[in-house]
C-alpha atoms as a PDB file:
ATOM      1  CA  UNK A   1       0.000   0.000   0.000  1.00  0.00           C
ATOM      2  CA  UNK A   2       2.667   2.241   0.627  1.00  0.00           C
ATOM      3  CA  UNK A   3       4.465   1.919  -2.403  1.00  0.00           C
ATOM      4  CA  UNK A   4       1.375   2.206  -4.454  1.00  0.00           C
ATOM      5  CA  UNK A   5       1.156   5.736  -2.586  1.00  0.00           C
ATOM      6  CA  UNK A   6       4.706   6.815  -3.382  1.00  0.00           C
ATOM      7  CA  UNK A   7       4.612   5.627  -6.657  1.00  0.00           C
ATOM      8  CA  UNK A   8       1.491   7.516  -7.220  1.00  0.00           C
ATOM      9  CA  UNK A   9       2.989  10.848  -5.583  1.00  0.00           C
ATOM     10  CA  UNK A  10       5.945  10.487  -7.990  1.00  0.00           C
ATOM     11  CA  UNK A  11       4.016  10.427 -10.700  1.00  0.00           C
ATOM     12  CA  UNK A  12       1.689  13.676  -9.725  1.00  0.00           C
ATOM     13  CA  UNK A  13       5.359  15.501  -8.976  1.00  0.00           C
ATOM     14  CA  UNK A  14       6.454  14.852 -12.543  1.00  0.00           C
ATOM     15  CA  UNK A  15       3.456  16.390 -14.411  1.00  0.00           C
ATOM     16  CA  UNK A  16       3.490  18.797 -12.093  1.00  0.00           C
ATOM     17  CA  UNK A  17       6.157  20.288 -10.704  1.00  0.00           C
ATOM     18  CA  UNK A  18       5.568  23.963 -10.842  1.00  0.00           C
ATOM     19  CA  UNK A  19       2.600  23.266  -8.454  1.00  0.00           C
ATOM     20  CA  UNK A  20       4.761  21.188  -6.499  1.00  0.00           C
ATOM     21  CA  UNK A  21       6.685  23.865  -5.844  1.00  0.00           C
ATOM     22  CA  UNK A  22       4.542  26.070  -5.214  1.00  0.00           C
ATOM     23  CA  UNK A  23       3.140  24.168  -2.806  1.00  0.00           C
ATOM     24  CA  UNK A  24       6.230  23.347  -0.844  1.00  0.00           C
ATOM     25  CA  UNK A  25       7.085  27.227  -0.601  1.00  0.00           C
ATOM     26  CA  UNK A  26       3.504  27.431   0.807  1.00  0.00           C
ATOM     27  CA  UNK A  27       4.551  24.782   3.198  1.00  0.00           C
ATOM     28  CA  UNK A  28       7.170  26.622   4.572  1.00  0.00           C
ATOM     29  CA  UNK A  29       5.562  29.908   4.611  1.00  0.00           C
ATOM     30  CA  UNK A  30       3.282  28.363   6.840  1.00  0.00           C
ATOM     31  CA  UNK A  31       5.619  26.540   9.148  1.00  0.00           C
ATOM     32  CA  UNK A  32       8.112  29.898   9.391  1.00  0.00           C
ATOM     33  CA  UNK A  33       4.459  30.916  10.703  1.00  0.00           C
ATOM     34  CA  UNK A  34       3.793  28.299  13.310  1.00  0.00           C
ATOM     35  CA  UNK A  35       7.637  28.110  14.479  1.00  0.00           C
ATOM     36  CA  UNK A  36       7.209  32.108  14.880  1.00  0.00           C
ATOM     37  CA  UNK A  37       4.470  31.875  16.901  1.00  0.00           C
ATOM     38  CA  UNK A  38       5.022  28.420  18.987  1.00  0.00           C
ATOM     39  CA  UNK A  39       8.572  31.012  19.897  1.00  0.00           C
ATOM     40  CA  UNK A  40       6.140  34.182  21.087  1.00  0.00           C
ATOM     41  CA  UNK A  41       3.929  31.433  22.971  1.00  0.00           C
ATOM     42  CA  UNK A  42       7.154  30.012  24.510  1.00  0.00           C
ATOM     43  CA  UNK A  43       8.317  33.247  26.067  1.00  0.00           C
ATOM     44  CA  UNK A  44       5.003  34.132  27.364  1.00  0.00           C
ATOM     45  CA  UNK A  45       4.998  30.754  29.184  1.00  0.00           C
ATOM     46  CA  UNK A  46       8.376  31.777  30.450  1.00  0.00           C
ATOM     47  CA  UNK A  47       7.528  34.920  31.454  1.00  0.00           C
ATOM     48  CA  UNK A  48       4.231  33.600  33.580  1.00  0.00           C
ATOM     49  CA  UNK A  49       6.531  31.287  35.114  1.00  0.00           C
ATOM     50  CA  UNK A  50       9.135  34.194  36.328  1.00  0.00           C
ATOM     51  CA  UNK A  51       5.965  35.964  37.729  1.00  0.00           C
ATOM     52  CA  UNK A  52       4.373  33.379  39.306  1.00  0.00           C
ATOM     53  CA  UNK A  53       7.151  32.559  41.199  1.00  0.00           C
ATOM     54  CA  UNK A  54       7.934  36.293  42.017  1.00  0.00           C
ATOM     55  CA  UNK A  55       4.014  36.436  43.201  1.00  0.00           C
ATOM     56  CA  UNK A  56       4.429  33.479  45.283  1.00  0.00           C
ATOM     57  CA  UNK A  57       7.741  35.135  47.251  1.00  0.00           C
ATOM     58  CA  UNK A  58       5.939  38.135  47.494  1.00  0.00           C
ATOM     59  CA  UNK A  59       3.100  36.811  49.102  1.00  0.00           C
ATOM     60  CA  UNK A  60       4.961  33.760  51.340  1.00  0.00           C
ATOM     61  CA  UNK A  61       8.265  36.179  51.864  1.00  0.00           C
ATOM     62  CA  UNK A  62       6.309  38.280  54.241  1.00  0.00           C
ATOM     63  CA  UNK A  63       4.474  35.632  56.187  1.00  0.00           C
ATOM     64  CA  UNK A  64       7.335  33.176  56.998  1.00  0.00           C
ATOM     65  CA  UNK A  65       9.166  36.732  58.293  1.00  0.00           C
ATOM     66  CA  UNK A  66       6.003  36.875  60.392  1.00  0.00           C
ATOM     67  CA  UNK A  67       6.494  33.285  61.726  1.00  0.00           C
ATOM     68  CA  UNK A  68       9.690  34.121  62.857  1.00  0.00           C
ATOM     69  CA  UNK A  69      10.315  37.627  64.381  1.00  0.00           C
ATOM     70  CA  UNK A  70       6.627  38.646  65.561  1.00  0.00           C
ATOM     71  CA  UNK A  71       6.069  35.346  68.058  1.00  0.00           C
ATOM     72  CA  UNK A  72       9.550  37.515  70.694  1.00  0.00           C
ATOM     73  CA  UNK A  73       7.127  41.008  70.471  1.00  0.00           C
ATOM     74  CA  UNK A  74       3.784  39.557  71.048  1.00  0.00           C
ATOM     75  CA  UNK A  75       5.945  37.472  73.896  1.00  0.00           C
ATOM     76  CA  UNK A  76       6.540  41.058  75.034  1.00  0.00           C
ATOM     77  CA  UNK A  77       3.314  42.566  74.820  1.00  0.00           C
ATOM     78  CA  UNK A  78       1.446  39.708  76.738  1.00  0.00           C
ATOM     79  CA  UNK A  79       4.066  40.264  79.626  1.00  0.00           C
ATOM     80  CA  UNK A  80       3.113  44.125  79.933  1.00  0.00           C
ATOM     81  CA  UNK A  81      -0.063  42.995  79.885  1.00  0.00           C
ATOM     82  CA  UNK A  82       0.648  40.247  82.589  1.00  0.00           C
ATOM     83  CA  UNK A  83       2.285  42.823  84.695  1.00  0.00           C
ATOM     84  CA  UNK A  84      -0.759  44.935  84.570  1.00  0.00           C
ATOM     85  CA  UNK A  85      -3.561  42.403  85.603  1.00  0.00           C
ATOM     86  CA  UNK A  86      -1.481  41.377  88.527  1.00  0.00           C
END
């Protein structure tokens, strides 16, 4: 079956060969096309990536600071308040 295919798409090539051509240049054309644009959708990716991560620091970066210098103040504050009760 195959070779009954490629014999067949030889033949078409050699009576015509200017549309051949013409269709292979439209070929490319097309896949310059796609390869342009899989590149722009590859560097958006990229960028989301970069800002995700930058969103997650901003938004964990300030909370695991929490976790580790307010626990000494509010240690502070509850003594005052300790103090004051008594």
């Amino acid at each position: 079956m195959p070779e009954e295919i490629k014999e067949e798409v030889v033949n078409n090539a050699e009576k015509q060969p200017d549309e051949l051509i013409k269709l292979l240049r439209l070929s490319l054309d097309r896949n310059e096309e796609i390869l342009k644009i899989s590149r722009d959708i590859k560097t958006y990716m990229r960028w989301q990536n970069i800002w995700g991560t930058l969103r997650l620091i901003l938004i964990l970066g300030p909370i695991i600071l929490g976790f580790i210098y307010l626990p000494p103040l509010i240690d502070q504050y509850i003594e005052s308040y300790k103090s004051l009760l008594q």
